[in-house]
Protein backbone atom coordinates (compact mmCIF):
# COMPACT_ATOMS: atom_id res chain seq x y z
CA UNK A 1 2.01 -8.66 12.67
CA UNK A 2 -0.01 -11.98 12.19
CA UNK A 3 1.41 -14.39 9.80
CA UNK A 4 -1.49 -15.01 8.17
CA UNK A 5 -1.29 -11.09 7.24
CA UNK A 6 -0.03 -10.21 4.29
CA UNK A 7 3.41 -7.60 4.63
CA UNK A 8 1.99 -3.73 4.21
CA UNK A 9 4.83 -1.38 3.01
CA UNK A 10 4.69 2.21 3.14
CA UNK A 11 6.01 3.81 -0.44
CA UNK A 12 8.78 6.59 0.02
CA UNK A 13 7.82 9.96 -2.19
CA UNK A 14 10.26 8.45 -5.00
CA UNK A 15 8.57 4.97 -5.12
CA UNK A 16 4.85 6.48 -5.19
CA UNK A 17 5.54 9.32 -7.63
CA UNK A 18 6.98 6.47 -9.87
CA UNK A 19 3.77 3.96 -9.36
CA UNK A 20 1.59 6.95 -9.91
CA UNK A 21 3.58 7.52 -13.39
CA UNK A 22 3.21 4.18 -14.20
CA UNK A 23 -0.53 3.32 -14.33
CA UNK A 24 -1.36 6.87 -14.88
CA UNK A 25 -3.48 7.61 -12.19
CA UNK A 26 -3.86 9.80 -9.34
CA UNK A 27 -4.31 9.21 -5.85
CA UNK A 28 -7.38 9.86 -5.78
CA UNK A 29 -7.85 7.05 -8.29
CA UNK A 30 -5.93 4.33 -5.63
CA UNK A 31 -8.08 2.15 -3.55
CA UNK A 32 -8.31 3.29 -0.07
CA UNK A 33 -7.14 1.78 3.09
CA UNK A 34 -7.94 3.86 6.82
CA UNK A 35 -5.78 5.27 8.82
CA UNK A 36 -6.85 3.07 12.43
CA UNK A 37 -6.25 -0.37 10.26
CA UNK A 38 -4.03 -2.56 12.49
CA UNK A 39 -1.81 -3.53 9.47
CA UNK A 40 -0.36 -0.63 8.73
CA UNK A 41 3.07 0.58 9.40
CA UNK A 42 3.00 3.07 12.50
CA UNK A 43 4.47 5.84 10.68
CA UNK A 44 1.78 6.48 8.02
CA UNK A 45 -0.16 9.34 7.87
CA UNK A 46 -2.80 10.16 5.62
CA UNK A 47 -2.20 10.66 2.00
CA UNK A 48 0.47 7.91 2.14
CA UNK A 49 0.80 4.99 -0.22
CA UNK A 50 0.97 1.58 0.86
CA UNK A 51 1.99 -2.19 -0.84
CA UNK A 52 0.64 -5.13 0.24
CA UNK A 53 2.41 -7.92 -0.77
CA UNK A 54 0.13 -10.78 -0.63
CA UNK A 55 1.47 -14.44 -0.93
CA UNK A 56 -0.80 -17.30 -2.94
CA UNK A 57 0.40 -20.58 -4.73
CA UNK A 58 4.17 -19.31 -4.70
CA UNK A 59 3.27 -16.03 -6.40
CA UNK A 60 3.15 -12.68 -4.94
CA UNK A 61 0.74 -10.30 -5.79
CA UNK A 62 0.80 -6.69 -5.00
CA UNK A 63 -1.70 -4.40 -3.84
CA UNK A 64 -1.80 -0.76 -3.49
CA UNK A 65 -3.72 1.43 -1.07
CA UNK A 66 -3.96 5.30 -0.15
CA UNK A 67 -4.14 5.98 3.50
CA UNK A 68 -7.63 8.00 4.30
């Protein structure tokens, strides 16, 4: 990982089921990120969730992708 790039997370089932209650959406609905991007975790597979966890002006701001 670069440390200009920003920390990509992959969700366990409990943790995306519980982000997916929360905004009530689907995944479908989730931006999409592809599988061959060099910043994510090597165990995803498709269908996966992932935070990013970007870093500006001492604030964190989170992301969220679905793995295509």
């Amino acid at each position: 990982m670069h440390i200009l790039q920003p920390k990509h997370t992959k969700l366990n089932e409990k943790e995306a089921q519980e982000l997916l209650n929360k905004f009530n959406v689907s995944k479908s609905q989730i931006p999409k990120i592809l599988i061959t991007d060099f910043a994510l975790p090597k165990d995803c597979i498709v269908g996966d969730i992932i935070k990013i966890e970007r870093v500006e002006d001492d604030k964190i701001n989170l992301y969220f992708r679905v793995v295509i």
